[in-house]
C-alpha atoms as a PDB file:
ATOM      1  CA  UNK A   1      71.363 182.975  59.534  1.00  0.00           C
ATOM      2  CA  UNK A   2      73.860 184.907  57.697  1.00  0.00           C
ATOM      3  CA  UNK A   3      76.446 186.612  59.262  1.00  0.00           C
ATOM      4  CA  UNK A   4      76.490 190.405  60.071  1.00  0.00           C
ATOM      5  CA  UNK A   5      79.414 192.369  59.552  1.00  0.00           C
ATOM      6  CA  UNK A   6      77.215 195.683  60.526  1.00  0.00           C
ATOM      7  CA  UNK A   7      79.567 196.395  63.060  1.00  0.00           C
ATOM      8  CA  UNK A   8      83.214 196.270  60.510  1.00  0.00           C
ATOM      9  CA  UNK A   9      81.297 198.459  58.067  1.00  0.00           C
ATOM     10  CA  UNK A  10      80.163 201.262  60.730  1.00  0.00           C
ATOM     11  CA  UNK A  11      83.877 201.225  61.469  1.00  0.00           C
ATOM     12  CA  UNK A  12      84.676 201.477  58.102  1.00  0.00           C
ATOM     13  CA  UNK A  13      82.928 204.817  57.893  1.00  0.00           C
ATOM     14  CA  UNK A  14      84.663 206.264  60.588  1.00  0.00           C
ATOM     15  CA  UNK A  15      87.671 205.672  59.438  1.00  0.00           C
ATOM     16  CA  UNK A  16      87.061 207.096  56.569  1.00  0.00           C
ATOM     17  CA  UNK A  17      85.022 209.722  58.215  1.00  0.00           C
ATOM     18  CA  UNK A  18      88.556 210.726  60.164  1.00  0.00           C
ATOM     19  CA  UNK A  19      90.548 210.101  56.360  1.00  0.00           C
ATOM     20  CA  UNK A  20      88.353 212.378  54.615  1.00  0.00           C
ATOM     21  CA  UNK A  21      88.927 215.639  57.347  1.00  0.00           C
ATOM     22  CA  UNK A  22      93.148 214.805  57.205  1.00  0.00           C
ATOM     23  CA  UNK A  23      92.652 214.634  53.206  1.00  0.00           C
ATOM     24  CA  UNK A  24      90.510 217.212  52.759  1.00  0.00           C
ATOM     25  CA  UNK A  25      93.180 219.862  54.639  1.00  0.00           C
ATOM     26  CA  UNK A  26      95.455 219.310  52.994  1.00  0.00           C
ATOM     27  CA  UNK A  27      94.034 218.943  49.150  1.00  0.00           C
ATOM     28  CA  UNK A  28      94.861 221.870  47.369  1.00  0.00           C
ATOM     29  CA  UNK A  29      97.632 223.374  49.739  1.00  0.00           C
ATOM     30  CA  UNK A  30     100.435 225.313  48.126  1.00  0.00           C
ATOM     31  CA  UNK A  31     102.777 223.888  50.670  1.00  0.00           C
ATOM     32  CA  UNK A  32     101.713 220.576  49.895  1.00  0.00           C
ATOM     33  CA  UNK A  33     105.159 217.917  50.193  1.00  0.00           C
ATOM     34  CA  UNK A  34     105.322 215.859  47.166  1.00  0.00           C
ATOM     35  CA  UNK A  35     108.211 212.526  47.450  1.00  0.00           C
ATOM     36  CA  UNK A  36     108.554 209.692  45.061  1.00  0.00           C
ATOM     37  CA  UNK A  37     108.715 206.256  46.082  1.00  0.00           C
ATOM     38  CA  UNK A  38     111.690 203.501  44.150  1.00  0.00           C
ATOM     39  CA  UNK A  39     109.061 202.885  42.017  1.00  0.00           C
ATOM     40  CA  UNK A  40     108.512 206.945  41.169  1.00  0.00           C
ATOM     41  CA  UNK A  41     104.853 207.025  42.182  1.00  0.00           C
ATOM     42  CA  UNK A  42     104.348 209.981  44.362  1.00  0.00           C
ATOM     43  CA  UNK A  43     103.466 209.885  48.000  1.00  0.00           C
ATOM     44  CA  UNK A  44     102.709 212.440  50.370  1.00  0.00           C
ATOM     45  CA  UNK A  45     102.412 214.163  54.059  1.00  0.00           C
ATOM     46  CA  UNK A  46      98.710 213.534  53.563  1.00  0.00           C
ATOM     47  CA  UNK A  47      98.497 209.519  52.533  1.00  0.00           C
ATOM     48  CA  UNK A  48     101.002 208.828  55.533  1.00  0.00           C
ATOM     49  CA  UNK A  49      98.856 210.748  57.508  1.00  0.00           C
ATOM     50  CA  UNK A  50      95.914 209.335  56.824  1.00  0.00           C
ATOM     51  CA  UNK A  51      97.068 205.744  57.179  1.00  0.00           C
ATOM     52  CA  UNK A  52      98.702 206.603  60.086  1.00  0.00           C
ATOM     53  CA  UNK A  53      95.733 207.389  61.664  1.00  0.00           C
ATOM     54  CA  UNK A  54      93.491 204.564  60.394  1.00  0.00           C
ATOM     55  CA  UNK A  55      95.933 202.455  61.888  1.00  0.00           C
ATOM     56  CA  UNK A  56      95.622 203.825  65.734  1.00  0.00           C
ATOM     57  CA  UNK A  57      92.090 203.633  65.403  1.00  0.00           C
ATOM     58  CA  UNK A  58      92.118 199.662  64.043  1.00  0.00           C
ATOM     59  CA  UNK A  59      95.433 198.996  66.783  1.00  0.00           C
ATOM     60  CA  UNK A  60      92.427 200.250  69.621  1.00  0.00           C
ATOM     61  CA  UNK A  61      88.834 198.937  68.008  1.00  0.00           C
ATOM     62  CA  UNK A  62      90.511 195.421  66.216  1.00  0.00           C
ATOM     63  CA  UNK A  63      93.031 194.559  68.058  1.00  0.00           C
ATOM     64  CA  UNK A  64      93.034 190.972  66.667  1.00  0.00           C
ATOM     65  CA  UNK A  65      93.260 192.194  63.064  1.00  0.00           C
ATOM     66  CA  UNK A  66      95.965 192.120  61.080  1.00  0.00           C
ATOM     67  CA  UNK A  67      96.458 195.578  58.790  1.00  0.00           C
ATOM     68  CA  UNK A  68      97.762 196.105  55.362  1.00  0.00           C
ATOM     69  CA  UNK A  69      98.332 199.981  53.801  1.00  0.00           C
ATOM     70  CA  UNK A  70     100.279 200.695  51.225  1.00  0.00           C
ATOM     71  CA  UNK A  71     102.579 203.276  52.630  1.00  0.00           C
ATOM     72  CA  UNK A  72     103.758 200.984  55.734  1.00  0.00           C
ATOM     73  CA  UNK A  73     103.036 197.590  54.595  1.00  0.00           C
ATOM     74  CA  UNK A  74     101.523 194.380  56.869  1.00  0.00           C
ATOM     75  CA  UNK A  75     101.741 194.327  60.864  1.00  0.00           C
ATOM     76  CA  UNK A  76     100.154 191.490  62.135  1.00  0.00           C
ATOM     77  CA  UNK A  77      97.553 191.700  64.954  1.00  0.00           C
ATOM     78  CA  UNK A  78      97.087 189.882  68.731  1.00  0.00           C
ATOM     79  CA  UNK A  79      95.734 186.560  66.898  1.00  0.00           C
ATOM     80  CA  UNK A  80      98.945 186.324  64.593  1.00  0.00           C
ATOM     81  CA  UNK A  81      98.828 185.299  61.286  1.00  0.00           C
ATOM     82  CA  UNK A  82      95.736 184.732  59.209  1.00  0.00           C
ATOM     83  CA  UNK A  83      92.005 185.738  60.525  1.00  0.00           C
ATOM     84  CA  UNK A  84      91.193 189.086  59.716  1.00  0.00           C
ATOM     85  CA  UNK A  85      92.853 191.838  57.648  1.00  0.00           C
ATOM     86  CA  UNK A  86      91.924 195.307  56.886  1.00  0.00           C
ATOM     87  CA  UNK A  87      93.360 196.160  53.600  1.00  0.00           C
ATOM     88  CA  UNK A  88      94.157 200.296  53.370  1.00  0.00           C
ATOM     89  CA  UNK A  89      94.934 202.395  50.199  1.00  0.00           C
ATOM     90  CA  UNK A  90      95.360 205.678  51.986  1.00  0.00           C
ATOM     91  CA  UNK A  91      94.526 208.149  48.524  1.00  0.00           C
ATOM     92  CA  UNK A  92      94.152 205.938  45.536  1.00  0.00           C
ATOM     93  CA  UNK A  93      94.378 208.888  42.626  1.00  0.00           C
ATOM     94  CA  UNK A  94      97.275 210.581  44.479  1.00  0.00           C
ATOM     95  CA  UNK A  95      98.211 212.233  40.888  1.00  0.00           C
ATOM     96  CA  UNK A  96      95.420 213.377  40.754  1.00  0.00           C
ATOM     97  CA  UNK A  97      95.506 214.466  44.150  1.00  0.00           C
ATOM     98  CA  UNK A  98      99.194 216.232  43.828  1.00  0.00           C
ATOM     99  CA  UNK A  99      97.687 218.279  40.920  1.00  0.00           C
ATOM    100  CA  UNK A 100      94.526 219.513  42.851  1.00  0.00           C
ATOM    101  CA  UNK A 101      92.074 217.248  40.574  1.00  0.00           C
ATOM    102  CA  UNK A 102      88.854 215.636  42.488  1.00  0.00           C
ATOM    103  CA  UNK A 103      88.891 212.690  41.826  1.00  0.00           C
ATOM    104  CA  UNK A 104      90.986 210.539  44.467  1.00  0.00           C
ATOM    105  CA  UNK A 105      89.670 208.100  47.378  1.00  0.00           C
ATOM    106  CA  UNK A 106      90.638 206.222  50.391  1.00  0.00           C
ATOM    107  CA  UNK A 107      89.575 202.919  50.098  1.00  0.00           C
ATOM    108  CA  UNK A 108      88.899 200.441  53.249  1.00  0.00           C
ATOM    109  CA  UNK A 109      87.960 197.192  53.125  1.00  0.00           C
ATOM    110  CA  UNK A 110      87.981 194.065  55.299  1.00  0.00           C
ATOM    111  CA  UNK A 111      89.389 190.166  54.285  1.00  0.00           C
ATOM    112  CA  UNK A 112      88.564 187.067  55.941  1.00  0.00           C
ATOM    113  CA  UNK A 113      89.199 183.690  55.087  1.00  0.00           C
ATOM    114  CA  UNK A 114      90.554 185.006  51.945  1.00  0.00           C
ATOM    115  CA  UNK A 115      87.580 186.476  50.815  1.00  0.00           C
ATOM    116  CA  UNK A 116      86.937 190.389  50.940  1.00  0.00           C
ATOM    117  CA  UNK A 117      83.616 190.874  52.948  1.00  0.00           C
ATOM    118  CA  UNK A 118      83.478 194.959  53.427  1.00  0.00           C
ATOM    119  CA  UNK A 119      84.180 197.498  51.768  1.00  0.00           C
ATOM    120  CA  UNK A 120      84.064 201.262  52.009  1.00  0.00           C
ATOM    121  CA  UNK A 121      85.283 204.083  49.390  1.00  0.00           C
ATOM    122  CA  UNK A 122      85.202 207.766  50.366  1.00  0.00           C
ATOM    123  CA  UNK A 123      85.822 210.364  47.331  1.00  0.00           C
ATOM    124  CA  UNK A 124      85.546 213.556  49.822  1.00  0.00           C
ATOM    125  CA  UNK A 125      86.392 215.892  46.891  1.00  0.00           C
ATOM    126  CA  UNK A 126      83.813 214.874  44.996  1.00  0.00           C
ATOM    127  CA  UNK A 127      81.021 214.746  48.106  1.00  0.00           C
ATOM    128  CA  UNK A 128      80.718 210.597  47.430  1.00  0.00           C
ATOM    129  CA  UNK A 129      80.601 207.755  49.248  1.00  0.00           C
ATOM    130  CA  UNK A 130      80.510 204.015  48.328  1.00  0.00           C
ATOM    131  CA  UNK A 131      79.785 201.177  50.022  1.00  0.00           C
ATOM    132  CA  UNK A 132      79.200 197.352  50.703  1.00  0.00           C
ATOM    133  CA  UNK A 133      79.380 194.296  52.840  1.00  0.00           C
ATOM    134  CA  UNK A 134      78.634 190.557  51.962  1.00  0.00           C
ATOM    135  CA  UNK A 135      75.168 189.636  51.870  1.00  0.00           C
ATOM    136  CA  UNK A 136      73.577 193.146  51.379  1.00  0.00           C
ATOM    137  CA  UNK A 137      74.259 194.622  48.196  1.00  0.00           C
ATOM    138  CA  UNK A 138      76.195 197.693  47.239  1.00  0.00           C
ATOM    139  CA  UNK A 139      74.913 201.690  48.455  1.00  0.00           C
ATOM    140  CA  UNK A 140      76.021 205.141  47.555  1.00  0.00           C
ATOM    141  CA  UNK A 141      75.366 207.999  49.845  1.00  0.00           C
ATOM    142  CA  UNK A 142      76.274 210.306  52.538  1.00  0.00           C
ATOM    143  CA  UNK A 143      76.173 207.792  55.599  1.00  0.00           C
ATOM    144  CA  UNK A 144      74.764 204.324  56.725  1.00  0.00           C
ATOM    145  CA  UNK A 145      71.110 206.036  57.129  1.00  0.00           C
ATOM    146  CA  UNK A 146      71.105 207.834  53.881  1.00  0.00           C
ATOM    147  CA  UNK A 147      71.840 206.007  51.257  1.00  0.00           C
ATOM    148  CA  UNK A 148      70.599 204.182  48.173  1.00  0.00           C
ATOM    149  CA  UNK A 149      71.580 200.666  46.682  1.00  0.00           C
ATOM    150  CA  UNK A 150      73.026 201.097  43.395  1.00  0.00           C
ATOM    151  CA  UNK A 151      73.009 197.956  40.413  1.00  0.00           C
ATOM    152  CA  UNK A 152      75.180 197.779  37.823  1.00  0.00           C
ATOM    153  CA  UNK A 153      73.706 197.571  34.028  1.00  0.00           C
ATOM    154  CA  UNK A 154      71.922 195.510  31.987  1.00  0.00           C
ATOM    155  CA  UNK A 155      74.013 196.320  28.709  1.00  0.00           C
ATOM    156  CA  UNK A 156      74.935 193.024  27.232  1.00  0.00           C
ATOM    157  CA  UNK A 157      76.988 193.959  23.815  1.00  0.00           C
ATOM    158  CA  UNK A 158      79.820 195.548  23.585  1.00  0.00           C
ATOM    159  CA  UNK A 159      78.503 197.992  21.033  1.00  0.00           C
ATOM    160  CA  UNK A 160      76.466 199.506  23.393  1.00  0.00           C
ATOM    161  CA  UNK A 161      79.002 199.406  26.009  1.00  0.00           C
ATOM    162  CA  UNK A 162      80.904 202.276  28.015  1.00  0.00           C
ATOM    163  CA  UNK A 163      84.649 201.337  29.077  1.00  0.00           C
ATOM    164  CA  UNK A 164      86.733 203.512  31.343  1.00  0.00           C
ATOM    165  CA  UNK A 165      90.136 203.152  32.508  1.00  0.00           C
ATOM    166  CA  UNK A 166      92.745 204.944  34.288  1.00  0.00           C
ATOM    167  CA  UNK A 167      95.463 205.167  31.108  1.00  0.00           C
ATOM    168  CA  UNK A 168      96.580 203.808  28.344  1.00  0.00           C
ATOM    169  CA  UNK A 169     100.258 203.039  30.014  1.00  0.00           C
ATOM    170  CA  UNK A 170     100.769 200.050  31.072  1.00  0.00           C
ATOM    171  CA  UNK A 171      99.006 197.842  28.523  1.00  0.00           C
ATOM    172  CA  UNK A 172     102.312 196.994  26.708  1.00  0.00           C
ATOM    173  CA  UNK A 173     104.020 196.055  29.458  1.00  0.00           C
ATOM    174  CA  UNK A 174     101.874 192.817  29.561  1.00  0.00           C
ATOM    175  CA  UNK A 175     101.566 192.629  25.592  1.00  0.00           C
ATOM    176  CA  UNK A 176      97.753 193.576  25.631  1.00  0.00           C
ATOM    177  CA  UNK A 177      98.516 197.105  24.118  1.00  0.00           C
ATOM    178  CA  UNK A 178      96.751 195.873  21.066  1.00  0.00           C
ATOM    179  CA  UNK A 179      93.761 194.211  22.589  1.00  0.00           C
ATOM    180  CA  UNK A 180      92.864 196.835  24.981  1.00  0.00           C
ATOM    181  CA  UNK A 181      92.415 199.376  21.520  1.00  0.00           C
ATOM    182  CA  UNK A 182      90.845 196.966  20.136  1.00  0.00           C
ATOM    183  CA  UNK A 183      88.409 196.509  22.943  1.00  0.00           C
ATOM    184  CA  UNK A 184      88.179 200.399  22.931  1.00  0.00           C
ATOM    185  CA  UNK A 185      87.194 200.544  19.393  1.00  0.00           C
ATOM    186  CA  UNK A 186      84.443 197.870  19.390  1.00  0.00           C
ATOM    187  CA  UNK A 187      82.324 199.278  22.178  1.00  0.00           C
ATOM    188  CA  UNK A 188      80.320 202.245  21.978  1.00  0.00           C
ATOM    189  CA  UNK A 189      82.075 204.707  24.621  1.00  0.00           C
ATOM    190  CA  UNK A 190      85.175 205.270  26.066  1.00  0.00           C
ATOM    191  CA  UNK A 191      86.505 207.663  28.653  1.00  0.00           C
ATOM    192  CA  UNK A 192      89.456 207.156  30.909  1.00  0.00           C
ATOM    193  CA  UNK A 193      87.788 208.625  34.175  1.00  0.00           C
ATOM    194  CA  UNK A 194      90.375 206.850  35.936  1.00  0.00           C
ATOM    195  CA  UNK A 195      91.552 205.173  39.281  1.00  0.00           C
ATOM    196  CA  UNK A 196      88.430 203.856  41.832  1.00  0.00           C
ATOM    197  CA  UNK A 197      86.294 205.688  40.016  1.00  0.00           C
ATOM    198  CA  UNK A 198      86.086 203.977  37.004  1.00  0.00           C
ATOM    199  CA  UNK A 199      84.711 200.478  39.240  1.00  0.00           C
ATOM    200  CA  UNK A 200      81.956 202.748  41.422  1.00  0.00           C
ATOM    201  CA  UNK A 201      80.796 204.319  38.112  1.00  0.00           C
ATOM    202  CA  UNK A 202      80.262 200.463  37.001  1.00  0.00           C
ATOM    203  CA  UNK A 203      78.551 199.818  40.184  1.00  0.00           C
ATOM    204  CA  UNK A 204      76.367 202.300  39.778  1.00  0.00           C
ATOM    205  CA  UNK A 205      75.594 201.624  36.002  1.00  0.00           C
ATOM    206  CA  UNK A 206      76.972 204.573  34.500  1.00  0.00           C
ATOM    207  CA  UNK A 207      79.750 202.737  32.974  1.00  0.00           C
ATOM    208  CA  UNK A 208      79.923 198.657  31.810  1.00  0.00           C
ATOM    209  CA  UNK A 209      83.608 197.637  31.666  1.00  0.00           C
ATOM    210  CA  UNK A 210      86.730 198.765  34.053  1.00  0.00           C
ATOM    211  CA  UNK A 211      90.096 197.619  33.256  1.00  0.00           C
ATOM    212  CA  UNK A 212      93.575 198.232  34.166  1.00  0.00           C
ATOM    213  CA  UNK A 213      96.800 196.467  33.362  1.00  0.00           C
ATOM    214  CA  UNK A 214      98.780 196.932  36.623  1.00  0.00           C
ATOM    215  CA  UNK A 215      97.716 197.324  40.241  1.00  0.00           C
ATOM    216  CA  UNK A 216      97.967 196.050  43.825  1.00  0.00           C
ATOM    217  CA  UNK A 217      95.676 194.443  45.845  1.00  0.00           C
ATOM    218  CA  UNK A 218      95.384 198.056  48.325  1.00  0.00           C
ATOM    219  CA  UNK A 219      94.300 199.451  45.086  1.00  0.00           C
ATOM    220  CA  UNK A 220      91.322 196.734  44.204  1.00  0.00           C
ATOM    221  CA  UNK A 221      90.246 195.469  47.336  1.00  0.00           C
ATOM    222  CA  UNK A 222      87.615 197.895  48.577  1.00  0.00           C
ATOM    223  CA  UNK A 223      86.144 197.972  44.743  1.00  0.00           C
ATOM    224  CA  UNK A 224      86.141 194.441  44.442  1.00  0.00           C
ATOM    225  CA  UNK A 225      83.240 194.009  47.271  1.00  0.00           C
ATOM    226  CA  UNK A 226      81.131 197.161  45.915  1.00  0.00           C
ATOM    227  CA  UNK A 227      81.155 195.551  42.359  1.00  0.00           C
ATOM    228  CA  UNK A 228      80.510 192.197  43.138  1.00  0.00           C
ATOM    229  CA  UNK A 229      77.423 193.154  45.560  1.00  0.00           C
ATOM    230  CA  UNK A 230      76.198 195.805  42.942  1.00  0.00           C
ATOM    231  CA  UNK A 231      75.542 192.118  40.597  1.00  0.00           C
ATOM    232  CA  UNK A 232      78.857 192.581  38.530  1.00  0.00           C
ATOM    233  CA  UNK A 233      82.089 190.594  38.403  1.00  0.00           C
ATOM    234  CA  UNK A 234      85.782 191.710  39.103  1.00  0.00           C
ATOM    235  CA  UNK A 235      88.176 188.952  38.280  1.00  0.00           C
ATOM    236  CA  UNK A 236      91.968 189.815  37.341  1.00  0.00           C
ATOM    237  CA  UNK A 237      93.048 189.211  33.655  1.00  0.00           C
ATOM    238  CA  UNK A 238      93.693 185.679  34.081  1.00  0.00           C
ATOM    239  CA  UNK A 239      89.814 185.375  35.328  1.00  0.00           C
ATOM    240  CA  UNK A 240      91.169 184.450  39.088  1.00  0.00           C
ATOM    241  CA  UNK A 241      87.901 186.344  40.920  1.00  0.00           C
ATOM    242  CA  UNK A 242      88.634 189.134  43.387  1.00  0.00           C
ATOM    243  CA  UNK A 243      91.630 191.302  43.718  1.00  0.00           C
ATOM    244  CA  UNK A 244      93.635 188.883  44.277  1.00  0.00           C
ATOM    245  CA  UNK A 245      95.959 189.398  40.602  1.00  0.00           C
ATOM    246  CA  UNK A 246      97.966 192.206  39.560  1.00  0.00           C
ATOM    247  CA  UNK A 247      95.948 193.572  37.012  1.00  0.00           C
ATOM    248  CA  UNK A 248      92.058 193.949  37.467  1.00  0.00           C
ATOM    249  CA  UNK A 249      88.718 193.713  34.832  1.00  0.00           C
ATOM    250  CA  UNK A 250      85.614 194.637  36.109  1.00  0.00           C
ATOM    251  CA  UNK A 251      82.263 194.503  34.093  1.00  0.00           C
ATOM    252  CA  UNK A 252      78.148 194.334  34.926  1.00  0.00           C
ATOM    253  CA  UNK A 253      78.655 190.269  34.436  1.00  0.00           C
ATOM    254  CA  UNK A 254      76.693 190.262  31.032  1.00  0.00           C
ATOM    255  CA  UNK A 255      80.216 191.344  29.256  1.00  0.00           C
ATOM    256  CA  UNK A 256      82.706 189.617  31.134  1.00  0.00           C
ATOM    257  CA  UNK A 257      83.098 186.803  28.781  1.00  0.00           C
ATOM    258  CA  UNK A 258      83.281 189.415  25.896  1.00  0.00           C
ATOM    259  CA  UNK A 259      85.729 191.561  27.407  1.00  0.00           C
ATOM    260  CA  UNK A 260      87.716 188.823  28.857  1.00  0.00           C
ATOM    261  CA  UNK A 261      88.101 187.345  24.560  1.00  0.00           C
ATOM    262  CA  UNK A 262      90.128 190.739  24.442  1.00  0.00           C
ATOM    263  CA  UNK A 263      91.826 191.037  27.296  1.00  0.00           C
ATOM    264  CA  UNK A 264      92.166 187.682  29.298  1.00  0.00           C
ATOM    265  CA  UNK A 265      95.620 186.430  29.639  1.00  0.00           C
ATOM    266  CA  UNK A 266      96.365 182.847  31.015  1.00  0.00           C
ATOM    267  CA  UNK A 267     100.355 182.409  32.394  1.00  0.00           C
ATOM    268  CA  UNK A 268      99.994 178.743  33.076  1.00  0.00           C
ATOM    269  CA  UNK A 269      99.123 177.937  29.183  1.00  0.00           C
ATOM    270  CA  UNK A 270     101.968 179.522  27.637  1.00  0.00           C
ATOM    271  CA  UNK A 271     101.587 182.952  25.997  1.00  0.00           C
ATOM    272  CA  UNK A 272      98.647 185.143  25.121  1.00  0.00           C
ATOM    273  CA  UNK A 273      96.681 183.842  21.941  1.00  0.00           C
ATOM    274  CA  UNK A 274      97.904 186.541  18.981  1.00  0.00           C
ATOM    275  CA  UNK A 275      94.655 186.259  17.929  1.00  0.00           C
ATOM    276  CA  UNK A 276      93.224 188.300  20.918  1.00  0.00           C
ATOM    277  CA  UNK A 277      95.023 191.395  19.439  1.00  0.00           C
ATOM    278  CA  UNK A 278      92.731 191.236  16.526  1.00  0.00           C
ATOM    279  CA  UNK A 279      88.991 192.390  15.933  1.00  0.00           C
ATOM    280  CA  UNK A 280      86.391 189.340  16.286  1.00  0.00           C
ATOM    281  CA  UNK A 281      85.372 187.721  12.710  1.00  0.00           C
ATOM    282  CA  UNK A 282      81.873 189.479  12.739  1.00  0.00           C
ATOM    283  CA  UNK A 283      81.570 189.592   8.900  1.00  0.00           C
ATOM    284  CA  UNK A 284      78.776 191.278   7.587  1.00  0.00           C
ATOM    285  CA  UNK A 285      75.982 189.389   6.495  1.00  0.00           C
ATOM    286  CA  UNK A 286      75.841 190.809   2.467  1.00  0.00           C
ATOM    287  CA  UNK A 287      72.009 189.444   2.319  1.00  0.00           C
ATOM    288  CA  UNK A 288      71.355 191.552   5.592  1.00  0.00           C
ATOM    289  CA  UNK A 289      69.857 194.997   5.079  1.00  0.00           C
ATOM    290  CA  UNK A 290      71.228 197.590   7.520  1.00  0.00           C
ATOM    291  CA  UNK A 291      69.483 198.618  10.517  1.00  0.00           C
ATOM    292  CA  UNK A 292      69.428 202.139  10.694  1.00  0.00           C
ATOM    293  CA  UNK A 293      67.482 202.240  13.893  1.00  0.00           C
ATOM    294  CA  UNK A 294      69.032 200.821  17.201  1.00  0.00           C
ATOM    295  CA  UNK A 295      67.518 200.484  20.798  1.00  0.00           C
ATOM    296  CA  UNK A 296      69.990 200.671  23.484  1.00  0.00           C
ATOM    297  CA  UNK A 297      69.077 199.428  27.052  1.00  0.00           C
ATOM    298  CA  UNK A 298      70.978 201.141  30.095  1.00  0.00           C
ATOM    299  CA  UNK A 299      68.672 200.711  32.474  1.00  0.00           C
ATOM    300  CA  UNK A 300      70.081 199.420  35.630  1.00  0.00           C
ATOM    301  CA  UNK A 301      69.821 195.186  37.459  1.00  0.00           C
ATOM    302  CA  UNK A 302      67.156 195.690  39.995  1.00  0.00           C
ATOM    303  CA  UNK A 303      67.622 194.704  43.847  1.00  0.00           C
ATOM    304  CA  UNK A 304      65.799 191.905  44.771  1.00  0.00           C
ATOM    305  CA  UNK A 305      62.896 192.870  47.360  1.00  0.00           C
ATOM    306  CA  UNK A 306      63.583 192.209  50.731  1.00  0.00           C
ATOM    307  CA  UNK A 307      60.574 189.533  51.462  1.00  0.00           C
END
C-alpha cells in the first residue's frame, strides 16, 4: 500500500492558509518596507513575516523536521540531520509584490529521502491555489474538498507550443541567451507570465514549456511536485530531474526532449554545443506543397480513473 502523506499536505494548507492572511495585509500598503539583500533582490516586513510564522507552526506540529526558507536559511529539527525537510519560499514574485502586481506565491513543499513528496502553492492575490502530493496527482482549487485535478497538455511540437518565462535576464549569464530566442521563435506563443506561475499554468495545460536560467531550490521545490503529478517533467538544464539544479525547465513531457536540444547544458562534457544556439536544419521539402490548413491539439492528459 502506498504511503499517505494526507496528513503533511493538510498542514501544508494551513500554513499557507496563515501566509496568505500576513501577505494579503500587507500587499498594497503605502507604508510597505522595501530592503535589498547582497545580492540586490528585495525582501520585505511581509516575507520575514510570513516565514517567521510558518516556522512556529512546523517548530510545534513537526518537530522532527528539519526547515529550509529563504529569508533565514536551514535549522535542523529533533532527529538531526537528514529525514524530513520542509522547503519555504515565503513570496516567490516579491517584485511583483513590491510594485502591487498579483501575481506572487508562497510556496511549501515537503522532501524526504531526497525526493520532494508535497507540495502546496498559494497565489492569494489572484484567489488560486495549487496543489499535490506523491501518488495522487496534481489539484487546483479553493481547499482539500473543493478542488479539481488539473493535466498538463497533449501538445507535442514546438510549433504549436506556448512558452512562458519570468525574463529574458539571466540567459547570458549561462551562454544560452541565443538558444532561449531561438526556442522563443520556433514555438507558436510566448509570454513571460513569470515566477511560479509560469509552472502551474503548465500544470494546468494552459501553457507547454517553463524555463528559467537562474533559481534556488526554495524557488522550484513546491512546483516541481505539482508538475510532475500533473504528467509533466521538471528537470534542471543539465536534465538532473527535480529542483535539485540552479536553473529549472519544465514542459508537459511530450517536448522535453525538444526543448532540452535548445536549452540543455551538460558541465561535465565540456562546454555547451554552439550548435544549440542555432535553429534546427528543418529544410523545406521543395516537392512539398504547403499546408495552408493546420489542426492544433490543446486538449489536456486525462487522469487515470480511480478503479
Amino acid at each position: 500500500m502506498a504511503h499517505s502523506y494526507n496528513d503533511d499536505l493538510r498542514l501544508a494548507h494551513v500554513l499557507a492558509d496563515n501566509a496568505d492572511s500576513l501577505s494579503m495585509d500587507r500587499f498594497g500598503a503605502i507604508d510597505l518596507q522595501v530592503d535589498t539583500k547582497p545580492d540586490m533582490t528585495y525582501v520585505t516586513e511581509s516575507d520575514q513575516a510570513v516565514e517567521a510564522a510558518i516556522r512556529r507552526t512546523l517548530k510545534s506540529a513537526r518537530t522532527r523536521d528539519i526547515v529550509l526558507g529563504e529569508e533565514s536559511g536551514e535549522v535542523e529539527g529533533t532527529s538531526g540531520p537528514g529525514g524530513r525537510r520542509w522547503i519555504v519560499d515565503p513570496i516567490d514574485g516579491m517584485s511583483n509584490f513590491v510594485r502591487g502586481v498579483p501575481v506572487w506565491a508562497t510556496l511549501i513543499a515537503l522532501e524526504e529521502d531526497g525526493e520532494i513528496i508535497a507540495g502546496c502553492v498559494s497565489a492569494p492575490a489572484l484567489g488560486r491555489r495549487w496543489w499535490a502530493s506523491k501518488g495522487t496527482g496534481a489539484h487546483t482549487g479553493k481547499s482539500l474538498l473543493s478542488s479539481r485535478e488539473i493535466r498538463v497538455s497533449q501538445v507535442a511540437d514546438l510549433e504549436h507550443a506556448s512558452v512562458s518565462y519570468a525574463s529574458l535576464g539571466g540567459w547570458d549569464a549561462i551562454d544560452k541567451a541565443g538558444a532561449f530566442a531561438a526556442l522563443l521563435r520556433r514555438c507558436w506563443r510566448t509570454r513571460a507570465y513569470g515566477d511560479f506561475w509560469s509552472y502551474m499554468l503548465l500544470a494546468e495545460g494552459a501553457v507547454d514549456i517553463a524555463a528559467e536560467p537562474e533559481l534556488k531550490v526554495w524557488d522550484m521545490a513546491a512546483l516541481d511536485i505539482v508538475v510532475r503529478e500533473a504528467g509533466g517533467t521538471f528537470t534542471s538544464l543539465a536534465g538532473q530531474p527535480g529542483p535539485w539544479g540552479d536553473n529549472a525547465l519544465a514542459t508537459n513531457g511530450r517536448l522535453h526532449d525538444a526543448a532540452m536540444a535548445y536549452l540543455g547544458h551538460f558541465p561535465d562534457q565540456g562546454p555547451p554545443d554552439p550548435s544549440w544556439t542555432d535553429e534546427p536544419e528543418d529544410e523545406p521539402d521543395p516537392e512539398r506543397e504547403p499546408d495552408n490548413v493546420h489542426t492544433f491539439d490543446f486538449t489536456r492528459e486525462q487522469a487515470d480513473e480511480a478503479p
